[in-house]
C-alpha atoms as a PDB file:
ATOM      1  CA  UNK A   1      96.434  27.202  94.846  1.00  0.00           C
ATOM      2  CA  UNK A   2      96.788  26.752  90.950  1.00  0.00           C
ATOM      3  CA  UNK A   3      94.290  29.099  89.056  1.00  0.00           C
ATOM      4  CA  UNK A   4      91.816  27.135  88.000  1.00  0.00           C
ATOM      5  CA  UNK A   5      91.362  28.984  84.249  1.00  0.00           C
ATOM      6  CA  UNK A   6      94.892  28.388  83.177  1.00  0.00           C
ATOM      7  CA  UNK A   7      97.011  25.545  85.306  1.00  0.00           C
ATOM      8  CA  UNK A   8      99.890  28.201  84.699  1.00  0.00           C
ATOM      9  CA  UNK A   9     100.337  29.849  87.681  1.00  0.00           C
ATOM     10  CA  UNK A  10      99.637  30.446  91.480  1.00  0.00           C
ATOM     11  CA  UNK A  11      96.993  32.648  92.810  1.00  0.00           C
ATOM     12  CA  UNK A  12      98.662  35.177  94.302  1.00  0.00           C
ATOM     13  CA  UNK A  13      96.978  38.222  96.630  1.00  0.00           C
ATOM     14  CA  UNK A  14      97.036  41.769  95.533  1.00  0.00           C
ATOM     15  CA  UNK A  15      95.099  44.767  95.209  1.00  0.00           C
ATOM     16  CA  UNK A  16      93.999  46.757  92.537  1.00  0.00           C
ATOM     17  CA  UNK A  17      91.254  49.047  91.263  1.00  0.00           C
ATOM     18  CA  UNK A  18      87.482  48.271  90.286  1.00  0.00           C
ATOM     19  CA  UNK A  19      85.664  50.030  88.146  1.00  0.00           C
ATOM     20  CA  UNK A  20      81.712  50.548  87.500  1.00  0.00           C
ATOM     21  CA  UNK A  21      79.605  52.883  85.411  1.00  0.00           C
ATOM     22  CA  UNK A  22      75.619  53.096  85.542  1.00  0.00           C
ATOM     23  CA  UNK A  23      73.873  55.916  83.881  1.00  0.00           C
ATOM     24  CA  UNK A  24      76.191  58.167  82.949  1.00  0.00           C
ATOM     25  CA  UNK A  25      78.309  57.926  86.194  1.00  0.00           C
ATOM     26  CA  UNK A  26      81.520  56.064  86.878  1.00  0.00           C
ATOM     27  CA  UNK A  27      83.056  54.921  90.625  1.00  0.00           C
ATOM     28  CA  UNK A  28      86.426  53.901  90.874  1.00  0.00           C
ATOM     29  CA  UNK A  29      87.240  52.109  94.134  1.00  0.00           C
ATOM     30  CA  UNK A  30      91.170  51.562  94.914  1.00  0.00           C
ATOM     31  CA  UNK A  31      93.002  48.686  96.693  1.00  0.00           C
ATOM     32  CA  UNK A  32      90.401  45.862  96.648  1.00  0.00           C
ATOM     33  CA  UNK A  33      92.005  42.829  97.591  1.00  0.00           C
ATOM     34  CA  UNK A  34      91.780  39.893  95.896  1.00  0.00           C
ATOM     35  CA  UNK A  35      93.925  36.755  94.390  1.00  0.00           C
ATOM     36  CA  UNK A  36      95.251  37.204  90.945  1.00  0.00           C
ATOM     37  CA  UNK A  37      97.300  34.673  88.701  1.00  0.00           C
ATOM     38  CA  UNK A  38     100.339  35.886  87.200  1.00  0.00           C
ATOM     39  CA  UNK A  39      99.828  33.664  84.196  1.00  0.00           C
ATOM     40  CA  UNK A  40      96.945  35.050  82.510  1.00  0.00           C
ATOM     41  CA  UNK A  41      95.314  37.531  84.999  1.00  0.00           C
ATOM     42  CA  UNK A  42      92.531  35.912  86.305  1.00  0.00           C
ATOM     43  CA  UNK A  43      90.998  37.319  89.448  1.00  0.00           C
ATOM     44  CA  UNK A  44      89.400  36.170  91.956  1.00  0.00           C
ATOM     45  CA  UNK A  45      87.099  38.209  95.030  1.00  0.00           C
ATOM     46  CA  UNK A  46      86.217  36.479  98.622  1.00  0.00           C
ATOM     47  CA  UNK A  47      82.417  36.547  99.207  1.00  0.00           C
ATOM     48  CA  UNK A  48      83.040  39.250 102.070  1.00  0.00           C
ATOM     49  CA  UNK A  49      85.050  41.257  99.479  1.00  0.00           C
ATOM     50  CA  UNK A  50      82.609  41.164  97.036  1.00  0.00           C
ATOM     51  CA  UNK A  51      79.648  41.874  99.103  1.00  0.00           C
ATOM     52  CA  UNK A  52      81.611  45.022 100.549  1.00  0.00           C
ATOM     53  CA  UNK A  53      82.365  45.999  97.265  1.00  0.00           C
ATOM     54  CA  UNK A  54      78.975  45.893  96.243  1.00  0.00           C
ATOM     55  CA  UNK A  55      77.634  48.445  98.722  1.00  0.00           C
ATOM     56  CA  UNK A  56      80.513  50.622  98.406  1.00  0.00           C
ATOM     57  CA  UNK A  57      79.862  51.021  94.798  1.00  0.00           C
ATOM     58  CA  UNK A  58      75.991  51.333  95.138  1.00  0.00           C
ATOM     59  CA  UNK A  59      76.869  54.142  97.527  1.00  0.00           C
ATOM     60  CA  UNK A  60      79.232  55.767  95.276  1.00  0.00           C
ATOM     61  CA  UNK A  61      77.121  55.181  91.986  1.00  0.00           C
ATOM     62  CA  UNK A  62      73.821  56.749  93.791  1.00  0.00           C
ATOM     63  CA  UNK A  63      74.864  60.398  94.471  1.00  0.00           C
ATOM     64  CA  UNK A  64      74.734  63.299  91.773  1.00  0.00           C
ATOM     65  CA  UNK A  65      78.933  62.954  91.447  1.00  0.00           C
ATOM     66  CA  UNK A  66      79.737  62.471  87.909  1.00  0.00           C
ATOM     67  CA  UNK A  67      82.840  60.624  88.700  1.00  0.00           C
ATOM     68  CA  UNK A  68      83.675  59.419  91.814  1.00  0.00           C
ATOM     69  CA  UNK A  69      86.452  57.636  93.635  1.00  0.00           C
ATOM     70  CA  UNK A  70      87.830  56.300  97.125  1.00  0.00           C
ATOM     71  CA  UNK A  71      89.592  53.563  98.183  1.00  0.00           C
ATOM     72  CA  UNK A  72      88.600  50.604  99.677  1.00  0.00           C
ATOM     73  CA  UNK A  73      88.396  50.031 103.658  1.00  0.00           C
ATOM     74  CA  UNK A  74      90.174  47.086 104.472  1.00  0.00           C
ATOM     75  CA  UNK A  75      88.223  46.622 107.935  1.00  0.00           C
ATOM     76  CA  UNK A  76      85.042  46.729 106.300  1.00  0.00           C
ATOM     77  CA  UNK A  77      85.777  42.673 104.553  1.00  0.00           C
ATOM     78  CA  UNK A  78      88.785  40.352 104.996  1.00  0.00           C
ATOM     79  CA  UNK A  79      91.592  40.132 102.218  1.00  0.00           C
ATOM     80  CA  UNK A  80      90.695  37.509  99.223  1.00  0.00           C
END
């Protein structure tokens, strides 16, 4: 499918790393899948990904941890 922001390019899947910080804390979370275009980066997140995502980050973002990471659990939401 042709990304919608550009016309350059394909969307493409991939993974890669989301970050969020809330009151002084940050949670990475590593390998989210999602499409991407190659043309000008654009990404885009199924609503299953996104939901997952979501929680995972709440989780993450609610403890005393400074910093946290993990990655993502690709059984918990299907690929973008």
């Amino acid at each position: 499918m042709r990304c919608e922001r550009c016309d350059q390019g394909e969307r493409r899947p991939v993974t890669r790393a989301k970050l969020a910080e809330r009151d002084g804390k940050v949670a990475v979370v590593i390998g989210v899948p999602m499409l991407e275009c190659p043309a000008c980066a654009e990404r885009w997140l199924n609503w299953d990904v996104a939901r997952r995502l979501d929680e995972v980050l709440d989780a993450m973002l609610a403890g005393d941890v400074e910093v946290a990471t993990r990655h993502f659990d690709t059984t918990d939401a299907p690929a973008a």
